[in-house]
PDB file of N, CA and C in Angstrom:
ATOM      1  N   UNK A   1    -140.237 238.841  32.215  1.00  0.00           N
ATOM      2  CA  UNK A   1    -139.271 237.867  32.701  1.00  0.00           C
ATOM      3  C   UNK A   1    -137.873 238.263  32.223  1.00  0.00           C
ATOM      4  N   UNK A   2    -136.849 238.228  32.924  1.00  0.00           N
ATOM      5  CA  UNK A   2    -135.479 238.253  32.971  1.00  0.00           C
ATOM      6  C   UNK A   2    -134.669 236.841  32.841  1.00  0.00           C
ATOM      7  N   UNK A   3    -133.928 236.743  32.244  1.00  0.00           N
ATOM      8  CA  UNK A   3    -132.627 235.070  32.315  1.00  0.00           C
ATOM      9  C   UNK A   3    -131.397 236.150  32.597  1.00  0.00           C
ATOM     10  N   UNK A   4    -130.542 235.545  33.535  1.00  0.00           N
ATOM     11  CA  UNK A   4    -128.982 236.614  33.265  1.00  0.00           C
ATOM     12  C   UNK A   4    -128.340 234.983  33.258  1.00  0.00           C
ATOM     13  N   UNK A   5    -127.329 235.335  32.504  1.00  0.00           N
ATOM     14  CA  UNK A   5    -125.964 234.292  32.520  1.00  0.00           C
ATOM     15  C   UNK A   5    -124.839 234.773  33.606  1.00  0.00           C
ATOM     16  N   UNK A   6    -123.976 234.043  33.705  1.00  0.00           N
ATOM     17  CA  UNK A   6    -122.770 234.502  34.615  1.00  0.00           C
ATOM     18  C   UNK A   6    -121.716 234.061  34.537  1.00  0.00           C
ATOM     19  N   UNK A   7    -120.789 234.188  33.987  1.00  0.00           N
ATOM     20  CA  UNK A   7    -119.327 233.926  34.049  1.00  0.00           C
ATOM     21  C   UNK A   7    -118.130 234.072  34.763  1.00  0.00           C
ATOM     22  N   UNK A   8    -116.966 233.429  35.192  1.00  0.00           N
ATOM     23  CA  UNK A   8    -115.645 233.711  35.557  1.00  0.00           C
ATOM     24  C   UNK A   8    -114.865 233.830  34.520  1.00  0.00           C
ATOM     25  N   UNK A   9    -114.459 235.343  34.510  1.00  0.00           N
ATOM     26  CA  UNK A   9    -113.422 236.187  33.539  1.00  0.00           C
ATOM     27  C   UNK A   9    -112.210 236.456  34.272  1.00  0.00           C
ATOM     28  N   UNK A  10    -111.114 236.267  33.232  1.00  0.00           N
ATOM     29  CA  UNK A  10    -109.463 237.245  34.075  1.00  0.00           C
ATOM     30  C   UNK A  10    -109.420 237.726  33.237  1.00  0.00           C
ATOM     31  N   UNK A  11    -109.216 239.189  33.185  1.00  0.00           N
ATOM     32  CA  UNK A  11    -108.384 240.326  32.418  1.00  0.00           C
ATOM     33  C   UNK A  11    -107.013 239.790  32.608  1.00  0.00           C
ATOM     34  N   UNK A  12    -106.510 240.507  30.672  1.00  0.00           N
ATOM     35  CA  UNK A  12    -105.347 240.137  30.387  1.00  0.00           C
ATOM     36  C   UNK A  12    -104.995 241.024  29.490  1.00  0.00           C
ATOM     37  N   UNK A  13    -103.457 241.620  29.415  1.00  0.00           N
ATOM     38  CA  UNK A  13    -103.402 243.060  28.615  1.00  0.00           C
ATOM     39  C   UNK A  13    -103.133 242.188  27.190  1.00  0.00           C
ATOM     40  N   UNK A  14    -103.596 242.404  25.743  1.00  0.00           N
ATOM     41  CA  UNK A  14    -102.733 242.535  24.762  1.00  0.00           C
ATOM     42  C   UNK A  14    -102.503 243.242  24.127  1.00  0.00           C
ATOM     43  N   UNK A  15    -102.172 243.492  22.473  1.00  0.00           N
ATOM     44  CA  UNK A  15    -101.891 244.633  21.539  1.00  0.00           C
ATOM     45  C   UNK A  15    -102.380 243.971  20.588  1.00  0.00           C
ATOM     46  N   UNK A  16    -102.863 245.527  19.878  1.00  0.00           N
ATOM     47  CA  UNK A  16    -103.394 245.031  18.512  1.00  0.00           C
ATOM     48  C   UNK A  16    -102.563 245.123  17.570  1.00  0.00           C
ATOM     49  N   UNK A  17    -102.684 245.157  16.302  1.00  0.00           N
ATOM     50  CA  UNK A  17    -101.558 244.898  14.953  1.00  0.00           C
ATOM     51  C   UNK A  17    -100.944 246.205  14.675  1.00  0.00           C
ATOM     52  N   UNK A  18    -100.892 247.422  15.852  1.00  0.00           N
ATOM     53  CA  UNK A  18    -100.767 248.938  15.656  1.00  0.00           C
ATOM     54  C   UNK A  18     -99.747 248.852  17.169  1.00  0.00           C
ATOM     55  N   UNK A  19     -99.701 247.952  17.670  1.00  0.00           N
ATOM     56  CA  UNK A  19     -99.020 248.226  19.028  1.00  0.00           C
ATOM     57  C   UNK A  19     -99.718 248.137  20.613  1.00  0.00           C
ATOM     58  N   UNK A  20    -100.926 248.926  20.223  1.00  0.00           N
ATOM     59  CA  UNK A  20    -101.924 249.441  20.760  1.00  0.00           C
ATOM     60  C   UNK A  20    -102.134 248.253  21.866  1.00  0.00           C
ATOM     61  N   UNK A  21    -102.323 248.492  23.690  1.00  0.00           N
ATOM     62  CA  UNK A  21    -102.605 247.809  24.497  1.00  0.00           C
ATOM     63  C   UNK A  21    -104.315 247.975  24.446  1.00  0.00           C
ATOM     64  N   UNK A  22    -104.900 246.391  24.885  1.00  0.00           N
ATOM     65  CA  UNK A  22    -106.595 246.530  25.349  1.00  0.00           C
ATOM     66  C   UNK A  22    -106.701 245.237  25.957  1.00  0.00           C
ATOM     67  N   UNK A  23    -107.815 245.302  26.977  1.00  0.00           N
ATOM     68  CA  UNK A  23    -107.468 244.608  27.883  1.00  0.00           C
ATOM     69  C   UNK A  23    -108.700 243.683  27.337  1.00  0.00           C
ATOM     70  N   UNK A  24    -107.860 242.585  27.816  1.00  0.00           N
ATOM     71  CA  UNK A  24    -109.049 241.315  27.012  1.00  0.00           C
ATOM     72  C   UNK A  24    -109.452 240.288  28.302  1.00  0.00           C
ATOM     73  N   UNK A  25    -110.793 239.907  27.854  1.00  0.00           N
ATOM     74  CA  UNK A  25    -111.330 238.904  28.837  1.00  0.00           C
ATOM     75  C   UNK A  25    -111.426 237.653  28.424  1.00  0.00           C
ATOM     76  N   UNK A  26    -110.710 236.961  29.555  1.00  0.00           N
ATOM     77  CA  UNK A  26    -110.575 235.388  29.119  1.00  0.00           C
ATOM     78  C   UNK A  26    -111.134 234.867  29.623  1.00  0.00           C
ATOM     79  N   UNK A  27    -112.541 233.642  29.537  1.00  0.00           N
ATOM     80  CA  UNK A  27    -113.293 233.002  30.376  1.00  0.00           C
ATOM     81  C   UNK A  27    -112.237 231.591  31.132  1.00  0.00           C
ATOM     82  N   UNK A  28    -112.707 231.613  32.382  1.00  0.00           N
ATOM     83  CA  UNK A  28    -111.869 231.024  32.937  1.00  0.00           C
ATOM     84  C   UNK A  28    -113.064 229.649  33.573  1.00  0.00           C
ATOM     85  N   UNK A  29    -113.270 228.783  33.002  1.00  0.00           N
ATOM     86  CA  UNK A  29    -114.277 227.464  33.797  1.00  0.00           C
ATOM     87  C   UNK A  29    -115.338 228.081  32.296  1.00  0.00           C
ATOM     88  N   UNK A  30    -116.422 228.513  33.371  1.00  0.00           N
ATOM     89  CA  UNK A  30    -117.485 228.639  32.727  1.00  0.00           C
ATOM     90  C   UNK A  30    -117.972 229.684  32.466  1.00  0.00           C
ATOM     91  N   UNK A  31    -118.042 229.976  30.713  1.00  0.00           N
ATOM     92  CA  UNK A  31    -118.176 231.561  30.291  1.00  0.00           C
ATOM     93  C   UNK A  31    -119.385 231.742  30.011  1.00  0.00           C
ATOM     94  N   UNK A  32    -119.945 233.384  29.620  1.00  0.00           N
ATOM     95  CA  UNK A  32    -121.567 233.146  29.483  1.00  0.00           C
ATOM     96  C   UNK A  32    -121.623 232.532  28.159  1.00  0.00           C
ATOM     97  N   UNK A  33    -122.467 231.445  27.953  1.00  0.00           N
ATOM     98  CA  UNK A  33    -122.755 230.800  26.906  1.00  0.00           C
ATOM     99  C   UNK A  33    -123.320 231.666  25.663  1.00  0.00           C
ATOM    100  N   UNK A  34    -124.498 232.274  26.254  1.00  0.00           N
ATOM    101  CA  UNK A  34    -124.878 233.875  25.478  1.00  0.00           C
ATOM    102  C   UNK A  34    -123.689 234.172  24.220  1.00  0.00           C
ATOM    103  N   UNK A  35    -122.599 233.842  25.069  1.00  0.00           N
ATOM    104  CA  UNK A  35    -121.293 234.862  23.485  1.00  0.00           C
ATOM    105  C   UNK A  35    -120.714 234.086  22.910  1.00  0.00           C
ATOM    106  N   UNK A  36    -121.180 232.830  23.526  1.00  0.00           N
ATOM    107  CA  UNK A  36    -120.640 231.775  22.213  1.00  0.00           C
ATOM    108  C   UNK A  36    -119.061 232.003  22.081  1.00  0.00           C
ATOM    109  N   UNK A  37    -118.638 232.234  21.089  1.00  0.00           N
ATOM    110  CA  UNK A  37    -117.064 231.932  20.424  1.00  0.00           C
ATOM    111  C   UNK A  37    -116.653 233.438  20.695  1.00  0.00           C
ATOM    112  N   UNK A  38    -117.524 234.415  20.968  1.00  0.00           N
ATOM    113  CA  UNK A  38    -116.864 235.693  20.987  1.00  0.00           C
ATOM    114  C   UNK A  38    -115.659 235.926  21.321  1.00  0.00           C
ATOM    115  N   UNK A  39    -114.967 236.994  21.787  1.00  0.00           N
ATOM    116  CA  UNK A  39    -114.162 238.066  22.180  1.00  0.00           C
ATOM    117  C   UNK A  39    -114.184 239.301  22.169  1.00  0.00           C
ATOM    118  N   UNK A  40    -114.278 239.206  23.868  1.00  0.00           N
ATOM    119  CA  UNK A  40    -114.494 240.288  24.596  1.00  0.00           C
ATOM    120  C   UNK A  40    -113.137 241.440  24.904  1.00  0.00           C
ATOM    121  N   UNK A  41    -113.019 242.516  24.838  1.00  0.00           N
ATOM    122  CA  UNK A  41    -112.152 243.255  24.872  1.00  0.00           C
ATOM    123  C   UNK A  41    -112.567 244.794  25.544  1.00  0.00           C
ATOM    124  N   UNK A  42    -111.855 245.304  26.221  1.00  0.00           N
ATOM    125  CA  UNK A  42    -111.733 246.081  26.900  1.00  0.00           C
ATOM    126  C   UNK A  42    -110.823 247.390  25.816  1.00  0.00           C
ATOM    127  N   UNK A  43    -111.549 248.334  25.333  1.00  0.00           N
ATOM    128  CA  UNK A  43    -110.434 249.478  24.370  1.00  0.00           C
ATOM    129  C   UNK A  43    -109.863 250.774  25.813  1.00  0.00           C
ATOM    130  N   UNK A  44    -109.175 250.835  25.613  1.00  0.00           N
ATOM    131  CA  UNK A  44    -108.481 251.985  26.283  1.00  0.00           C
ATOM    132  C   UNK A  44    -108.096 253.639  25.670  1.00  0.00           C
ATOM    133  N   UNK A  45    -108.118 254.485  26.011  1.00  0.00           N
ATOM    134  CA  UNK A  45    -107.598 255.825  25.807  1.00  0.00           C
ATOM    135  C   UNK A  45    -106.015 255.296  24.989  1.00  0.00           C
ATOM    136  N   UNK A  46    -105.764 256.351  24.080  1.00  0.00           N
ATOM    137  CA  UNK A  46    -104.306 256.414  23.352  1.00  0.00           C
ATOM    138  C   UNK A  46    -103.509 256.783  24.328  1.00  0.00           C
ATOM    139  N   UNK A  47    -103.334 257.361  24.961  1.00  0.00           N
ATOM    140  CA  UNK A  47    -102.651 257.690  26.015  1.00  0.00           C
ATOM    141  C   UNK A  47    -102.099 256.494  27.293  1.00  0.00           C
ATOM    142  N   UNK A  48    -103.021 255.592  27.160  1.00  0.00           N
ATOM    143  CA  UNK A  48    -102.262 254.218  28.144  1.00  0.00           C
ATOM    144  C   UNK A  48    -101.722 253.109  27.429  1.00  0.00           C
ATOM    145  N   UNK A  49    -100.434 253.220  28.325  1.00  0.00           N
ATOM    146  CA  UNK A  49     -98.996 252.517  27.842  1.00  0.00           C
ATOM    147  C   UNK A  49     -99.292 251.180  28.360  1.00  0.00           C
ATOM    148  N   UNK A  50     -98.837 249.904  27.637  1.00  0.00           N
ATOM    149  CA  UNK A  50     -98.738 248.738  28.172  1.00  0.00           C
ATOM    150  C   UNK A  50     -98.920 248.626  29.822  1.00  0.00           C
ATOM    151  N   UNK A  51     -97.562 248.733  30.552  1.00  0.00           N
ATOM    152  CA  UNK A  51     -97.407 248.649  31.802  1.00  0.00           C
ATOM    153  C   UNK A  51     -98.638 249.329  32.149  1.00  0.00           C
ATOM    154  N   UNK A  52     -99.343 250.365  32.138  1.00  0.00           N
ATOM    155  CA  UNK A  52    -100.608 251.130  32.641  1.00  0.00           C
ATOM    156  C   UNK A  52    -101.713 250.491  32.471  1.00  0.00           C
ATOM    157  N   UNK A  53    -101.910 249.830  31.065  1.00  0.00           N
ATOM    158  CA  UNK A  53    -102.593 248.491  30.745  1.00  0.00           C
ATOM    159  C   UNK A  53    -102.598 247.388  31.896  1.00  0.00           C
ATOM    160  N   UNK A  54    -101.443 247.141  32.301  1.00  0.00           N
ATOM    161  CA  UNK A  54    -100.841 245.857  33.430  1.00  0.00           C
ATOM    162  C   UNK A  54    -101.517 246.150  34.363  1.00  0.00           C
ATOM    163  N   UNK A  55    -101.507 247.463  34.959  1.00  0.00           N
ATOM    164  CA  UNK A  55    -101.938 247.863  36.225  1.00  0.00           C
ATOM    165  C   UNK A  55    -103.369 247.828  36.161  1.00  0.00           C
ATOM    166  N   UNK A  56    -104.132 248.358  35.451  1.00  0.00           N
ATOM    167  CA  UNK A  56    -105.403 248.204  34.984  1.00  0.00           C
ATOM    168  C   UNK A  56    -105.940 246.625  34.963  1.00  0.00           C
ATOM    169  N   UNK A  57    -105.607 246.304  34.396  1.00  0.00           N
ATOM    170  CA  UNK A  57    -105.760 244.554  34.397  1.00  0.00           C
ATOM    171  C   UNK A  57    -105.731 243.834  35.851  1.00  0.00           C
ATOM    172  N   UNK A  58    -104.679 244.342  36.665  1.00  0.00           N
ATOM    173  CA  UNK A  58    -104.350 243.629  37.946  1.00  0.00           C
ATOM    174  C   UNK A  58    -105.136 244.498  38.941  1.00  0.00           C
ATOM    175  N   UNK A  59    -105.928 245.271  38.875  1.00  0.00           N
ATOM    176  CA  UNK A  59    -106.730 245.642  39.200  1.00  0.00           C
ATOM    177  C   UNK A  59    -108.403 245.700  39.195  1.00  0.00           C
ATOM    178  N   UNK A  60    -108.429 245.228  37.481  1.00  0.00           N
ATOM    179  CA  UNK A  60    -109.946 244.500  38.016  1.00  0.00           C
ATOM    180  C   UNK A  60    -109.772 243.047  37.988  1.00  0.00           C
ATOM    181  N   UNK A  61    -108.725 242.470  38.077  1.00  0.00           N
ATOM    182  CA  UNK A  61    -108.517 240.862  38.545  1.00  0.00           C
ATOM    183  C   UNK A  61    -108.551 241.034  40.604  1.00  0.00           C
ATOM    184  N   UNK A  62    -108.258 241.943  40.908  1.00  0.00           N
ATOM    185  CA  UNK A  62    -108.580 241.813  41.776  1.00  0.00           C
ATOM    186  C   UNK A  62    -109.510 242.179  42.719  1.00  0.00           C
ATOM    187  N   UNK A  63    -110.730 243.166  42.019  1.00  0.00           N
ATOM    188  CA  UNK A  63    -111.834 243.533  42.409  1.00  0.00           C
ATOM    189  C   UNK A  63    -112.968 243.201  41.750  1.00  0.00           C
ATOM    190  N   UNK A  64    -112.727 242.337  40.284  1.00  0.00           N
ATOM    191  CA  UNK A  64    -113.995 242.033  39.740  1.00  0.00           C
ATOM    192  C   UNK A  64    -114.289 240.513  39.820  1.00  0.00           C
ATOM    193  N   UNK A  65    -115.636 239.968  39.947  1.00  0.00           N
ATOM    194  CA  UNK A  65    -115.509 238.426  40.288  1.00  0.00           C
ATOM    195  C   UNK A  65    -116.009 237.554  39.338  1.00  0.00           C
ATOM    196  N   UNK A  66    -116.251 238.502  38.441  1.00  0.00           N
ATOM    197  CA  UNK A  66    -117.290 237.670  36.972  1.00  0.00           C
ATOM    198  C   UNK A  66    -118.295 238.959  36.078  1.00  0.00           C
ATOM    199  N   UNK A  67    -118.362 238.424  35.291  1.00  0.00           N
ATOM    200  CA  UNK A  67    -119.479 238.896  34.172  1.00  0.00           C
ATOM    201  C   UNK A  67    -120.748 238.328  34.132  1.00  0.00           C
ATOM    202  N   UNK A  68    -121.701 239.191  34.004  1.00  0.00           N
ATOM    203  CA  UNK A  68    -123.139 238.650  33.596  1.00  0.00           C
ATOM    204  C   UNK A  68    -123.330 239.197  32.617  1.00  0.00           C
ATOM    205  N   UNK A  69    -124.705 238.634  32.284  1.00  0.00           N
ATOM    206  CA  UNK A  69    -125.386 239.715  30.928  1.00  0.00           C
ATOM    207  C   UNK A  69    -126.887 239.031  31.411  1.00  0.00           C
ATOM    208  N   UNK A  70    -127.587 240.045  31.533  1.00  0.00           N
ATOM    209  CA  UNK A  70    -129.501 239.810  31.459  1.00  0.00           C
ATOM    210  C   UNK A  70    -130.104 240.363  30.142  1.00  0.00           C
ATOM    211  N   UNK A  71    -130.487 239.298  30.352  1.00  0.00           N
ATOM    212  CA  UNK A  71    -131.666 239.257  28.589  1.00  0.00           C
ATOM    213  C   UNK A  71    -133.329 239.223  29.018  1.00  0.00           C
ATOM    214  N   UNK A  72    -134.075 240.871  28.730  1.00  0.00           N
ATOM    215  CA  UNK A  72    -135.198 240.471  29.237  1.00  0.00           C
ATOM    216  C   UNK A  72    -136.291 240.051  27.907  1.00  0.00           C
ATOM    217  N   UNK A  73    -137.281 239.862  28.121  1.00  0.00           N
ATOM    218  CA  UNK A  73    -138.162 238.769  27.324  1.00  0.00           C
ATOM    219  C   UNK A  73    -139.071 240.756  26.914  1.00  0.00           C
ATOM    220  N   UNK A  74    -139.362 240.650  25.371  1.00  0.00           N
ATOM    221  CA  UNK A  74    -139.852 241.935  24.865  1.00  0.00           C
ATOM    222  C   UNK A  74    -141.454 241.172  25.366  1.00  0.00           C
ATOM    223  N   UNK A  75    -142.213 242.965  25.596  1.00  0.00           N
ATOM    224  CA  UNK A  75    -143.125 242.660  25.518  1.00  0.00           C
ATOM    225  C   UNK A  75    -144.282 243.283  24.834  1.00  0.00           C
ATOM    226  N   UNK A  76    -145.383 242.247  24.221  1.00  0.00           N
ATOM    227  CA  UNK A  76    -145.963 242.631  22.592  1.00  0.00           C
ATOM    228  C   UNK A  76    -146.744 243.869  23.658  1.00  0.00           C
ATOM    229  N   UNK A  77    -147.021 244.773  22.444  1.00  0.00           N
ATOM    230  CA  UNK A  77    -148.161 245.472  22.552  1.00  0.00           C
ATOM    231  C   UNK A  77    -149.304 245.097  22.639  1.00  0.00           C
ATOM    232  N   UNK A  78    -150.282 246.201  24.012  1.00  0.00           N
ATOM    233  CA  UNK A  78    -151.490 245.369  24.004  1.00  0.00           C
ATOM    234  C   UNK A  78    -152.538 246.306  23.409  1.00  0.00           C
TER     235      UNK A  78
END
């Protein structure tokens, strides 16, 4: 047996305490319950600059429609 959860996420660029852009997911309504209080983040190559970050972001805001996660059930040895 399989359960998947499903969420509505928007990507959003920030920086970490180094400068550093990564693109973070913000649950928007209803997030997968599964992560609880988490934060989800997206790391990027050293090489992408904020604005490149931006573009990245506005790009899977506009092709991605949500997050899942499937959790399957282990099964004992027989």
């Amino acid at each position: 047996m399989a359960r998947t959860e499903r969420g509505k996420y928007r990507f959003t660029v920030k920086e970490d305490a180094e400068g550093r852009p990564f693109i973070a997911l913000e649950p928007l309504g209803s997030a997968v319950e599964a992560f609880g209080d988490a934060f989800l983040s997206l790391d990027l190559r050293n090489s992408v600059n904020y604005a490149h970050a931006q573009q990245i972001a506005e790009i899977l805001n506009g092709q991605v429609t949500g997050l899942s996660v499937t959790f399957f059930d282990k099964v004992a040895d027989a």
